[in-house]
PDB file of N, CA and C in Angstrom:
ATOM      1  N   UNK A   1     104.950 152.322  18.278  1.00  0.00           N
ATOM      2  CA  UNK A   1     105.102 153.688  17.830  1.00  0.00           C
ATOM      3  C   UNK A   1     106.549 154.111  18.012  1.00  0.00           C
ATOM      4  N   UNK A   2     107.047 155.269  16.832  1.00  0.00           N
ATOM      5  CA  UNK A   2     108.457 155.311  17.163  1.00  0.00           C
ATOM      6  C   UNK A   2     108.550 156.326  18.600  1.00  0.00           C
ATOM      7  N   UNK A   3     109.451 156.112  19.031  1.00  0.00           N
ATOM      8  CA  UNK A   3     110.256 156.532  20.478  1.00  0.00           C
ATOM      9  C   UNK A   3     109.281 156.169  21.676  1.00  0.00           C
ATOM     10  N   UNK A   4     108.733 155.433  21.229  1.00  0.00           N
ATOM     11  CA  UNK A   4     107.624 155.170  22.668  1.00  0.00           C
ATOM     12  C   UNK A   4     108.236 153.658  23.360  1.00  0.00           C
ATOM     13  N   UNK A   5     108.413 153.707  24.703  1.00  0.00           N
ATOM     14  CA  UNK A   5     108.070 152.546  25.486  1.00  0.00           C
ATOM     15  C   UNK A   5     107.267 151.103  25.437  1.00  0.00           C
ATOM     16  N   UNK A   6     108.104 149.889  24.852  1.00  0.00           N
ATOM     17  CA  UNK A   6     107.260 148.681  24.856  1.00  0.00           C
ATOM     18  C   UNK A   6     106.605 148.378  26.209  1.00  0.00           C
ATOM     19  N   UNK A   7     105.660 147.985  26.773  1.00  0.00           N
ATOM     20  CA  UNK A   7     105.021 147.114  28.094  1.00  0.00           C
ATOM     21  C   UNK A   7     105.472 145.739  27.580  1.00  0.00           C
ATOM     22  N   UNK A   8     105.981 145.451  29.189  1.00  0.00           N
ATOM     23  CA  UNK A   8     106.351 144.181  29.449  1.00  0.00           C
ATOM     24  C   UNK A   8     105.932 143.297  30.240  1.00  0.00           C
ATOM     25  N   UNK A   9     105.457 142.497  29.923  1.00  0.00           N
ATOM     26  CA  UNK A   9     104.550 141.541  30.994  1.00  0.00           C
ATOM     27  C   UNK A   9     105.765 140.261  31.584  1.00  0.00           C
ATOM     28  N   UNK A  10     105.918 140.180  32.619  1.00  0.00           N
ATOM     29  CA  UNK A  10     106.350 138.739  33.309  1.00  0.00           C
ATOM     30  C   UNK A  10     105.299 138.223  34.057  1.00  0.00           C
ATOM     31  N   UNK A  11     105.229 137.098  33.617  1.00  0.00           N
ATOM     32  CA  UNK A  11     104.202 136.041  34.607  1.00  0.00           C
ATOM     33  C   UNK A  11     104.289 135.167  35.049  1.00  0.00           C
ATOM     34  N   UNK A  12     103.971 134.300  36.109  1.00  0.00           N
ATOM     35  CA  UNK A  12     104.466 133.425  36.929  1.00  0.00           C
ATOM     36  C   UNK A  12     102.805 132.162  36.615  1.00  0.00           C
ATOM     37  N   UNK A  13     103.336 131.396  36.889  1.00  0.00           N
ATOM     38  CA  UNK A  13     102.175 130.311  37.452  1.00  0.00           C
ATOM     39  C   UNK A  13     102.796 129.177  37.858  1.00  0.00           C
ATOM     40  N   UNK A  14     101.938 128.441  38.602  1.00  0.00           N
ATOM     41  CA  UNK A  14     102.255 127.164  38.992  1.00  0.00           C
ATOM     42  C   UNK A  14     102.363 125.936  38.875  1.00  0.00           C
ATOM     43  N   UNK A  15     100.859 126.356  37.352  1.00  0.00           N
ATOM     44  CA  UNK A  15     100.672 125.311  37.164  1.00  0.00           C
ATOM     45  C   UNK A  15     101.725 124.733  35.516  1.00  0.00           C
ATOM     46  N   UNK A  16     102.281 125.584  35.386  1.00  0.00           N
ATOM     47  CA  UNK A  16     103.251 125.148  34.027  1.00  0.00           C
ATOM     48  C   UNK A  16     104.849 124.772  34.354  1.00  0.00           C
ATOM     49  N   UNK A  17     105.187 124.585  33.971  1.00  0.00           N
ATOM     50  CA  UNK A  17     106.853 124.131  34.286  1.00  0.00           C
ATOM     51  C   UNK A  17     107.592 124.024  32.891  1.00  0.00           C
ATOM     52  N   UNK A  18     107.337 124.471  32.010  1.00  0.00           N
ATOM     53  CA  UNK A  18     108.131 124.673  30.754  1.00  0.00           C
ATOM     54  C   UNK A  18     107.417 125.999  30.070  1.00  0.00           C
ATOM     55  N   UNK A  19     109.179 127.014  29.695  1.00  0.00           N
ATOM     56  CA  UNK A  19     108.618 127.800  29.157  1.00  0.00           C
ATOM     57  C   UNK A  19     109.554 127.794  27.663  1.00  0.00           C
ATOM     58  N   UNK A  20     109.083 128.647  26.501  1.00  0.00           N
ATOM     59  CA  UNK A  20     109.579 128.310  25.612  1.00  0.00           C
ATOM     60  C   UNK A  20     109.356 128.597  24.272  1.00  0.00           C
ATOM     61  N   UNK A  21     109.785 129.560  23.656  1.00  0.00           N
ATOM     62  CA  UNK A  21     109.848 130.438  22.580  1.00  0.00           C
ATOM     63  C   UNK A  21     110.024 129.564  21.046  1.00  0.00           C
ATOM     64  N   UNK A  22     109.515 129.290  19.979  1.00  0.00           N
ATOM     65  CA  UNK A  22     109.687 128.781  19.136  1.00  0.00           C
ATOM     66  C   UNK A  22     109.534 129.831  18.075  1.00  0.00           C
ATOM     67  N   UNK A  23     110.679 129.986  17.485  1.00  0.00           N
ATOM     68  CA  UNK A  23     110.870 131.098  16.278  1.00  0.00           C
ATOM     69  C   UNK A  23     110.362 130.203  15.042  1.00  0.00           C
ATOM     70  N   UNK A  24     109.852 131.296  13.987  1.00  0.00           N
ATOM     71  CA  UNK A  24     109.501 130.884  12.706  1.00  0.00           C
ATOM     72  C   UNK A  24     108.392 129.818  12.656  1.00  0.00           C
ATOM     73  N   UNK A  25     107.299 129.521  13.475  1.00  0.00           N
ATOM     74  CA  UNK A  25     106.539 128.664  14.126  1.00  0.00           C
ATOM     75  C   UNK A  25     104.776 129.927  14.185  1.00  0.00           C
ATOM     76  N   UNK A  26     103.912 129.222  13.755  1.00  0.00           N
ATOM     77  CA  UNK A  26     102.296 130.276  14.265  1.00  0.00           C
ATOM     78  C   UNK A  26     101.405 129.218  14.842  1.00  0.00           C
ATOM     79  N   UNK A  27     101.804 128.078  15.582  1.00  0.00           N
ATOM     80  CA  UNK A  27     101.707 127.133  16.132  1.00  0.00           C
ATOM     81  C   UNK A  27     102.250 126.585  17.219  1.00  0.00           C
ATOM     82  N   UNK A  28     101.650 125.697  18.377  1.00  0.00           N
ATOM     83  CA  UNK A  28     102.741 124.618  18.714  1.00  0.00           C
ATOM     84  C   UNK A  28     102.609 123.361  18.537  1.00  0.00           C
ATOM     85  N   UNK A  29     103.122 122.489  19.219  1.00  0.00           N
ATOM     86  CA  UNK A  29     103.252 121.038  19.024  1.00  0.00           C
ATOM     87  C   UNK A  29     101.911 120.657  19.665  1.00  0.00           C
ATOM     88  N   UNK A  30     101.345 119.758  18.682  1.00  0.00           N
ATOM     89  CA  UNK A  30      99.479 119.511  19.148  1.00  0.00           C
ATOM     90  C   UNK A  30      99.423 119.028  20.672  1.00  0.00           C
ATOM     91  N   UNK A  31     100.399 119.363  21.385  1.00  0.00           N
ATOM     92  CA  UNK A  31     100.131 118.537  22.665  1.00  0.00           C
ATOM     93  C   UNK A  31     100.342 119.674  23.562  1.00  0.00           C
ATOM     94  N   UNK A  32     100.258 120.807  23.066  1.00  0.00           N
ATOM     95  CA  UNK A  32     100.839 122.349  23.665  1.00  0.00           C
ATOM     96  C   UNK A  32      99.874 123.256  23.661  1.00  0.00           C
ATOM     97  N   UNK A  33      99.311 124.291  24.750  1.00  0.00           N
ATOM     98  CA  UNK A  33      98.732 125.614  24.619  1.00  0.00           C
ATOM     99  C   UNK A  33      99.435 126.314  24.493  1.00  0.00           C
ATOM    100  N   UNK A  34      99.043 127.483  23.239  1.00  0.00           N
ATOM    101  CA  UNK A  34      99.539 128.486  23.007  1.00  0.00           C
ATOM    102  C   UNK A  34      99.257 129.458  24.022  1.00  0.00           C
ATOM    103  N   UNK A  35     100.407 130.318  24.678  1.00  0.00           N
ATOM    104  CA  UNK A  35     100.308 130.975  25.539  1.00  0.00           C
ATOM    105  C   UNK A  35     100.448 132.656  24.925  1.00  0.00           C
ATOM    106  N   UNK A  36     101.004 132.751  23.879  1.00  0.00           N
ATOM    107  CA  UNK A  36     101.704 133.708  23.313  1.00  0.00           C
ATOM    108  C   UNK A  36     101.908 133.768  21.684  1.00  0.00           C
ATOM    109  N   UNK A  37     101.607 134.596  21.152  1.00  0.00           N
ATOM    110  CA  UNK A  37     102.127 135.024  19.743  1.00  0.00           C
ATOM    111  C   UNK A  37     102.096 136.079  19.188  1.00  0.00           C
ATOM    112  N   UNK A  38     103.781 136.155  18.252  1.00  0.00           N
ATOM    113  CA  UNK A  38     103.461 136.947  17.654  1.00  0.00           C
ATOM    114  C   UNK A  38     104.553 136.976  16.668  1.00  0.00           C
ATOM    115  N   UNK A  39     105.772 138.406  16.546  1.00  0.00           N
ATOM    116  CA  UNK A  39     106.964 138.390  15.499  1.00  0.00           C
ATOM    117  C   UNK A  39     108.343 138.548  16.496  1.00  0.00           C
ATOM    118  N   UNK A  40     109.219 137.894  15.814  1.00  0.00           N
ATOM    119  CA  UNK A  40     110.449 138.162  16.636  1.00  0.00           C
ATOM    120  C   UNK A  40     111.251 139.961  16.298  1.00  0.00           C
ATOM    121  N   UNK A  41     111.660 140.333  17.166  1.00  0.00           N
ATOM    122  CA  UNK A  41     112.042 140.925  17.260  1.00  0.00           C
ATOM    123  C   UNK A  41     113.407 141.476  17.430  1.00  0.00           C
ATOM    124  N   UNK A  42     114.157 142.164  17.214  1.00  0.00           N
ATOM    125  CA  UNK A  42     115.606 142.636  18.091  1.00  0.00           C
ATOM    126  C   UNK A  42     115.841 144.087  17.474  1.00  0.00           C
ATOM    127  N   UNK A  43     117.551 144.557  17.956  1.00  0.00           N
ATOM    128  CA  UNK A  43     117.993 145.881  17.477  1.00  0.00           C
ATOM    129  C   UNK A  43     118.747 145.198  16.367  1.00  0.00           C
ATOM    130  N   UNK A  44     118.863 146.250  15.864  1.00  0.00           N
ATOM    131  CA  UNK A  44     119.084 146.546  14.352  1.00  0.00           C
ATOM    132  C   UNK A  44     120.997 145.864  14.823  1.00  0.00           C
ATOM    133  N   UNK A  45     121.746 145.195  13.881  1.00  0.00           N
ATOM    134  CA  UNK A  45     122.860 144.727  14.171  1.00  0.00           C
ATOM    135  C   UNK A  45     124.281 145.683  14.224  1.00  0.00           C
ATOM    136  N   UNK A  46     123.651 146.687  13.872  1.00  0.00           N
ATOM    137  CA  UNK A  46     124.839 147.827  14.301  1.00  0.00           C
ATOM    138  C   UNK A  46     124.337 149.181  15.328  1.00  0.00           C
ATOM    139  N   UNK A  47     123.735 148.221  15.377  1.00  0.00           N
ATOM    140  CA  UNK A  47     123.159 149.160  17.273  1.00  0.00           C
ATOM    141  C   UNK A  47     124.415 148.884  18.464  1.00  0.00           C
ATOM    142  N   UNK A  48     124.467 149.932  19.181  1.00  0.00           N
ATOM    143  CA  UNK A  48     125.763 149.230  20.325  1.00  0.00           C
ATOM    144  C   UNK A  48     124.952 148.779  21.385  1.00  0.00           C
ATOM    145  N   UNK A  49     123.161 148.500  21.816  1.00  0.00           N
ATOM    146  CA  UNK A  49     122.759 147.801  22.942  1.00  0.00           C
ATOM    147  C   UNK A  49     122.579 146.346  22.631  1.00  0.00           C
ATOM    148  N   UNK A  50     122.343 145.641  23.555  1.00  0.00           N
ATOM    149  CA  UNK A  50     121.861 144.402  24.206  1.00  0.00           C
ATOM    150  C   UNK A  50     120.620 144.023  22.824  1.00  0.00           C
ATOM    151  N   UNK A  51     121.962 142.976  22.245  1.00  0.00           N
ATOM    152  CA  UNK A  51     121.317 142.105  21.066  1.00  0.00           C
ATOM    153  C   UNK A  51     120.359 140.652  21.373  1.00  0.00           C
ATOM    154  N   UNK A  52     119.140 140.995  22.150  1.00  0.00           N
ATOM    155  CA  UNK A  52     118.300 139.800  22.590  1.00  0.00           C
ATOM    156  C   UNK A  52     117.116 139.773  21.722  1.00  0.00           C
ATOM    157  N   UNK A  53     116.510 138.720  20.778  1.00  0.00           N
ATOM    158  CA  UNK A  53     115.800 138.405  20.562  1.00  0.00           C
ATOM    159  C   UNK A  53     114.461 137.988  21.713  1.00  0.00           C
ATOM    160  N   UNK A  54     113.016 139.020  21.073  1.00  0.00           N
ATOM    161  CA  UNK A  54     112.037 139.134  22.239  1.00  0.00           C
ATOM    162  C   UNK A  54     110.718 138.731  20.784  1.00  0.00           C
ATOM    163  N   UNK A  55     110.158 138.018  21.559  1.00  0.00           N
ATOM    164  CA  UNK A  55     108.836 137.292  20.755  1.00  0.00           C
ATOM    165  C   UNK A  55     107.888 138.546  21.036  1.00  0.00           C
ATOM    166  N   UNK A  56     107.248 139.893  20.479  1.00  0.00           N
ATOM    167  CA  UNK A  56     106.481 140.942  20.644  1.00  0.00           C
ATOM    168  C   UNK A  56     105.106 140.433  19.882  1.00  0.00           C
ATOM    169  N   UNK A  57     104.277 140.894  20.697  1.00  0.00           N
ATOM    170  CA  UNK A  57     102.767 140.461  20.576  1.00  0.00           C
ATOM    171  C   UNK A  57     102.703 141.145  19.344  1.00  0.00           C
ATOM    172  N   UNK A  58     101.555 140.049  18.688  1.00  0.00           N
ATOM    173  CA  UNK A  58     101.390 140.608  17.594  1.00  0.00           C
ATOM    174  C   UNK A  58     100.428 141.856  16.943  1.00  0.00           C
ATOM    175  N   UNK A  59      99.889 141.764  18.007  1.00  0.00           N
ATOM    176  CA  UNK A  59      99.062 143.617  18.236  1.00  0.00           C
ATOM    177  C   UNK A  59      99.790 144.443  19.405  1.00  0.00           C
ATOM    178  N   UNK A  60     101.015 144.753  18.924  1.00  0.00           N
ATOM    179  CA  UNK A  60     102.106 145.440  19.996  1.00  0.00           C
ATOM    180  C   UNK A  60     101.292 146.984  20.701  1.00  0.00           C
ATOM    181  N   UNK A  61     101.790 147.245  21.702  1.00  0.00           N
ATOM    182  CA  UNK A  61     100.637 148.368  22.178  1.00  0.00           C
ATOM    183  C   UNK A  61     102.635 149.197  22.355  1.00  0.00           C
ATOM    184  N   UNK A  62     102.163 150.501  23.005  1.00  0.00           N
ATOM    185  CA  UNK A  62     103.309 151.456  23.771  1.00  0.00           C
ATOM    186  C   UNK A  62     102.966 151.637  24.663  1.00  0.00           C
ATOM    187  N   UNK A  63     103.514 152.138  25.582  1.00  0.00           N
ATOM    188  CA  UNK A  63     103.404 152.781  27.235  1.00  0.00           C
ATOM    189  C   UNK A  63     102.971 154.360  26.753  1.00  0.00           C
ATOM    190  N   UNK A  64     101.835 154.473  27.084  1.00  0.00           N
ATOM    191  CA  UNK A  64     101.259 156.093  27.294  1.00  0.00           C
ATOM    192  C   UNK A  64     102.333 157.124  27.739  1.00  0.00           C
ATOM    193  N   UNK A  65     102.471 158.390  27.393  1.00  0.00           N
ATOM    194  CA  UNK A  65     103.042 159.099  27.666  1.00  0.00           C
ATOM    195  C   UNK A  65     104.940 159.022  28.006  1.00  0.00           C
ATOM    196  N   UNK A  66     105.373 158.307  26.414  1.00  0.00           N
ATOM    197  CA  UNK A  66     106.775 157.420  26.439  1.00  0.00           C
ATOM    198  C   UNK A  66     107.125 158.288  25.285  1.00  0.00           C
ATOM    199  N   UNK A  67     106.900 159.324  24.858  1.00  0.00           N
ATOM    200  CA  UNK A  67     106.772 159.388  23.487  1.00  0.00           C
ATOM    201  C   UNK A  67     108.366 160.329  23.783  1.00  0.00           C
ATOM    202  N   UNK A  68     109.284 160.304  24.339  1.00  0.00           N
ATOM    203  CA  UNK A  68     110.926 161.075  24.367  1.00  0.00           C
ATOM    204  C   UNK A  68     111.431 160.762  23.535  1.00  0.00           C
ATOM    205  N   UNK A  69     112.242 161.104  22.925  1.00  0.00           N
ATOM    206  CA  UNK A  69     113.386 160.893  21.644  1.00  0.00           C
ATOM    207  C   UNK A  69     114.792 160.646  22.917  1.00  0.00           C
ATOM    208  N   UNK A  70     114.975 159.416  23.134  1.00  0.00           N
ATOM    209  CA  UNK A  70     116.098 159.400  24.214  1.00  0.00           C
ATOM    210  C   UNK A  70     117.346 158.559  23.596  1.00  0.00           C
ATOM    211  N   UNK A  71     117.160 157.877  22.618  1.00  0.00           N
ATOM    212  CA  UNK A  71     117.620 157.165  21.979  1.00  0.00           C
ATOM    213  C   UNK A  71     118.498 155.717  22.544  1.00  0.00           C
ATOM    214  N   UNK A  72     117.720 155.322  22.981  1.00  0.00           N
ATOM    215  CA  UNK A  72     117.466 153.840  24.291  1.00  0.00           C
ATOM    216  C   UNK A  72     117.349 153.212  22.802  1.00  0.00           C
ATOM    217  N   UNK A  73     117.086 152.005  23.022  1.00  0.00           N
ATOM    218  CA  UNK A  73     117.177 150.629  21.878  1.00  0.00           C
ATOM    219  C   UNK A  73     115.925 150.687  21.465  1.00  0.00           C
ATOM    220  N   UNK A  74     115.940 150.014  20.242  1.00  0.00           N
ATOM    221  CA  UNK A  74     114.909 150.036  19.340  1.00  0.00           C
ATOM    222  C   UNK A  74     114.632 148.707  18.765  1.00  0.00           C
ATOM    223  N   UNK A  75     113.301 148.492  18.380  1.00  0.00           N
ATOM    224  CA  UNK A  75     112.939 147.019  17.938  1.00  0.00           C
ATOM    225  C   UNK A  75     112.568 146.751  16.663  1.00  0.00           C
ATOM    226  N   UNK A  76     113.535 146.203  15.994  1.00  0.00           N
ATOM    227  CA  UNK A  76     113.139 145.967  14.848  1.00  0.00           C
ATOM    228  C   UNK A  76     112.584 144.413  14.197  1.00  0.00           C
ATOM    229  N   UNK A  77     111.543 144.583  13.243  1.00  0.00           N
ATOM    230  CA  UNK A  77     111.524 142.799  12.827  1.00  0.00           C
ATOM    231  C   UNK A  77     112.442 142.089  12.461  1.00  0.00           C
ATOM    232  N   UNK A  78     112.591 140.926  12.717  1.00  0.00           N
ATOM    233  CA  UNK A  78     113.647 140.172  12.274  1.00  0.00           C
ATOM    234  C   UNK A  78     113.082 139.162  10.959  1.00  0.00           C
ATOM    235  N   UNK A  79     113.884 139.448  10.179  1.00  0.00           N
ATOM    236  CA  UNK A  79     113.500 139.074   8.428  1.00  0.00           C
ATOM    237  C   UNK A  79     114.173 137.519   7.755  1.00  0.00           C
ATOM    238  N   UNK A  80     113.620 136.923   7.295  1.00  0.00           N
ATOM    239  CA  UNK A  80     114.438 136.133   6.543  1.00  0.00           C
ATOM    240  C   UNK A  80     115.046 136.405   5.474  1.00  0.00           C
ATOM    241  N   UNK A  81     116.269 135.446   4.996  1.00  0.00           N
ATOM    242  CA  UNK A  81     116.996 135.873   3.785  1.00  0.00           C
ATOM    243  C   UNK A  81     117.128 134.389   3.390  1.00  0.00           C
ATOM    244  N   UNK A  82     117.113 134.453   1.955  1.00  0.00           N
ATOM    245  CA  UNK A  82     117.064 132.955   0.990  1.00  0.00           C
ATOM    246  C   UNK A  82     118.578 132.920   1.141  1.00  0.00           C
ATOM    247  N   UNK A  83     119.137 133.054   1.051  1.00  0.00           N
ATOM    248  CA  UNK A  83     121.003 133.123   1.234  1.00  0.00           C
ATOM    249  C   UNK A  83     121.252 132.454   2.436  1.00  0.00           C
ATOM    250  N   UNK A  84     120.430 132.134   3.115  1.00  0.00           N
ATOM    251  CA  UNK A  84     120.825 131.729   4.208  1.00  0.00           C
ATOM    252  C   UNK A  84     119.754 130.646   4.831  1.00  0.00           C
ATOM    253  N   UNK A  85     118.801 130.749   4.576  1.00  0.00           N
ATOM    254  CA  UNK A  85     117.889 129.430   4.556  1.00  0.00           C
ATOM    255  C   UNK A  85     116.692 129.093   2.864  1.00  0.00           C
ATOM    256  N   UNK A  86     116.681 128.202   3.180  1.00  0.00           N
ATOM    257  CA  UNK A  86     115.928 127.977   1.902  1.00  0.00           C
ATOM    258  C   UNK A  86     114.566 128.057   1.930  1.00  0.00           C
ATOM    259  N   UNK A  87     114.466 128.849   0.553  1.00  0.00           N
ATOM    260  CA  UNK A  87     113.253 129.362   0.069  1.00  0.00           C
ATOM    261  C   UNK A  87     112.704 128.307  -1.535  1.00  0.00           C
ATOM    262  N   UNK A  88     112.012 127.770  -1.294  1.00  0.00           N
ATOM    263  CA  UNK A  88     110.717 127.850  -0.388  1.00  0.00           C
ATOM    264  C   UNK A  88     111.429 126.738   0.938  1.00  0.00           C
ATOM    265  N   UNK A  89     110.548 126.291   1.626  1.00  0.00           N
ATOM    266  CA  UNK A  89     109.526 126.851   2.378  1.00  0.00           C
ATOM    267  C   UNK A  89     109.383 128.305   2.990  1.00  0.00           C
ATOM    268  N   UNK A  90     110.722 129.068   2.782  1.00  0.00           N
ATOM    269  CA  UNK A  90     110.697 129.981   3.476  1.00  0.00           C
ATOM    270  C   UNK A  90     110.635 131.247   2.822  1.00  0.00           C
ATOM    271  N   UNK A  91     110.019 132.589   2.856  1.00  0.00           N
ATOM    272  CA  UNK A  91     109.654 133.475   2.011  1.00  0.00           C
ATOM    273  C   UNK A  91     111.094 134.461   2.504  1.00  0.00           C
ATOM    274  N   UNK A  92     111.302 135.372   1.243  1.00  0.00           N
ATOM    275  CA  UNK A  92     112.433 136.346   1.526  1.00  0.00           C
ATOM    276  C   UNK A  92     112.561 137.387   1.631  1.00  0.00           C
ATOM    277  N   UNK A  93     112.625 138.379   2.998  1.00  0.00           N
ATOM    278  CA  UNK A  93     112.453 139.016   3.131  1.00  0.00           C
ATOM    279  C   UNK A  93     111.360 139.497   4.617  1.00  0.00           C
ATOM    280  N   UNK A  94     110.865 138.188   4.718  1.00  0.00           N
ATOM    281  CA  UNK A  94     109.229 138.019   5.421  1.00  0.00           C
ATOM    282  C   UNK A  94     109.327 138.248   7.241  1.00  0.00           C
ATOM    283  N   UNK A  95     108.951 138.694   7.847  1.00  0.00           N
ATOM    284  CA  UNK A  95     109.095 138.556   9.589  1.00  0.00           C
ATOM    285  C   UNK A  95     109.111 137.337   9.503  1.00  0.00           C
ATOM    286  N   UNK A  96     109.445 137.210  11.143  1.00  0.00           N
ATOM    287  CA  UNK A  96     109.633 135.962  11.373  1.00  0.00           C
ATOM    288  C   UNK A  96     108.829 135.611  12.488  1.00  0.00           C
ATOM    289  N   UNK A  97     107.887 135.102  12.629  1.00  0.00           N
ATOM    290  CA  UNK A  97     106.866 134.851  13.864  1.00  0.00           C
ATOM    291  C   UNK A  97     107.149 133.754  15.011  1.00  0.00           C
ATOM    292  N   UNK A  98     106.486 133.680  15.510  1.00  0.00           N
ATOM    293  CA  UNK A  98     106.457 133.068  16.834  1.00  0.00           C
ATOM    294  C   UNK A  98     106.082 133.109  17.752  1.00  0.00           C
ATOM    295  N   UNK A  99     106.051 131.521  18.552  1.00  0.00           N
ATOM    296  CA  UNK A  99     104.686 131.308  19.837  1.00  0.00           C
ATOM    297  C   UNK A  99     105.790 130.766  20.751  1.00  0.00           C
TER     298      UNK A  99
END
Protein backbone atom coordinates (compact mmCIF):
# COMPACT_ATOMS: atom_id res chain seq x y z
CA UNK A 1 0.00 0.00 0.00
CA UNK A 2 1.27 3.48 -0.79
CA UNK A 3 3.11 5.18 2.28
CA UNK A 4 2.78 2.19 4.41
CA UNK A 5 5.66 0.18 6.06
CA UNK A 6 7.05 -3.18 4.39
CA UNK A 7 7.52 -6.19 7.33
CA UNK A 8 10.67 -7.69 7.35
CA UNK A 9 11.44 -11.02 8.29
CA UNK A 10 15.22 -12.23 9.13
CA UNK A 11 15.68 -15.80 9.90
CA UNK A 12 18.24 -17.86 11.13
CA UNK A 13 18.55 -21.75 11.08
CA UNK A 14 20.98 -24.25 11.46
CA UNK A 15 20.21 -26.45 9.51
CA UNK A 16 21.03 -24.53 6.02
CA UNK A 17 24.34 -22.99 5.17
CA UNK A 18 23.65 -21.34 1.82
CA UNK A 19 21.62 -18.48 1.26
CA UNK A 20 20.72 -17.06 -2.04
CA UNK A 21 18.57 -14.94 -4.20
CA UNK A 22 18.13 -15.88 -7.88
CA UNK A 23 16.61 -13.04 -10.01
CA UNK A 24 14.41 -13.67 -13.08
CA UNK A 25 14.04 -17.43 -11.87
CA UNK A 26 10.07 -18.99 -10.32
CA UNK A 27 12.14 -21.96 -9.50
CA UNK A 28 15.29 -23.47 -8.16
CA UNK A 29 17.83 -25.87 -9.15
CA UNK A 30 16.00 -29.48 -8.74
CA UNK A 31 18.34 -30.20 -5.95
CA UNK A 32 17.04 -26.99 -3.93
CA UNK A 33 13.98 -26.02 -1.55
CA UNK A 34 12.32 -23.15 -2.27
CA UNK A 35 12.39 -21.08 0.72
CA UNK A 36 11.02 -17.86 -0.74
CA UNK A 37 9.25 -16.18 -3.69
CA UNK A 38 8.35 -13.62 -5.27
CA UNK A 39 9.28 -10.01 -7.53
CA UNK A 40 12.38 -8.05 -7.29
CA UNK A 41 12.18 -5.01 -6.15
CA UNK A 42 14.11 -1.51 -5.58
CA UNK A 43 13.77 2.55 -5.59
CA UNK A 44 13.02 4.13 -8.48
CA UNK A 45 16.76 5.23 -10.04
CA UNK A 46 16.47 8.83 -9.33
CA UNK A 47 15.58 8.40 -5.80
CA UNK A 48 18.57 9.78 -3.51
CA UNK A 49 18.17 6.45 -0.93
CA UNK A 50 19.93 3.17 -0.69
CA UNK A 51 19.69 1.46 -4.21
CA UNK A 52 19.37 -2.41 -2.92
CA UNK A 53 17.60 -4.85 -4.72
CA UNK A 54 15.05 -6.94 -2.14
CA UNK A 55 13.22 -10.23 -3.43
CA UNK A 56 9.37 -9.01 -1.85
CA UNK A 57 6.90 -11.77 -1.29
CA UNK A 58 4.71 -12.21 -3.70
CA UNK A 59 1.52 -11.54 -1.63
CA UNK A 60 3.35 -8.40 -0.06
CA UNK A 61 1.40 -7.40 3.22
CA UNK A 62 2.17 -3.54 5.13
CA UNK A 63 2.76 -2.88 8.73
CA UNK A 64 -0.68 -1.80 10.32
CA UNK A 65 -0.97 1.58 11.26
CA UNK A 66 2.27 2.88 8.80
CA UNK A 67 0.04 4.71 6.72
CA UNK A 68 2.43 8.57 7.20
CA UNK A 69 3.33 10.35 4.11
CA UNK A 70 7.12 10.69 5.42
CA UNK A 71 8.68 10.26 2.31
CA UNK A 72 11.33 7.39 3.39
CA UNK A 73 12.07 5.07 0.19
CA UNK A 74 9.82 3.45 -1.87
CA UNK A 75 9.59 0.07 -3.73
CA UNK A 76 9.20 -0.23 -6.96
CA UNK A 77 9.09 -3.42 -9.51
CA UNK A 78 11.94 -3.95 -11.33
CA UNK A 79 11.04 -4.42 -15.20
CA UNK A 80 12.72 -5.80 -18.09
CA UNK A 81 13.71 -4.01 -21.26
CA UNK A 82 14.40 -5.84 -24.80
CA UNK A 83 17.27 -3.18 -25.35
CA UNK A 84 19.05 -4.69 -23.03
CA UNK A 85 18.35 -8.36 -22.84
CA UNK A 86 16.77 -10.42 -25.34
CA UNK A 87 13.34 -10.90 -26.02
CA UNK A 88 12.19 -13.63 -26.39
CA UNK A 89 12.92 -15.48 -23.92
CA UNK A 90 12.38 -12.50 -22.13
CA UNK A 91 9.07 -10.38 -22.13
CA UNK A 92 9.27 -6.36 -22.22
CA UNK A 93 8.35 -4.53 -19.88
CA UNK A 94 7.42 -7.64 -17.41
CA UNK A 95 8.55 -7.81 -13.37
CA UNK A 96 11.09 -9.62 -12.68
CA UNK A 97 10.63 -12.54 -10.17
CA UNK A 98 12.46 -14.49 -7.92
CA UNK A 99 13.29 -17.32 -5.35
Amino acid sequence: QHNHNAPCAVCYTSTKSVKLMIPARTSCPSSWTIEYKGYLMTERHNHAYNKVYECVDEYPESVDGSGADIDAAFLYFTVLTCNGLPCPPYVNNRAITCV
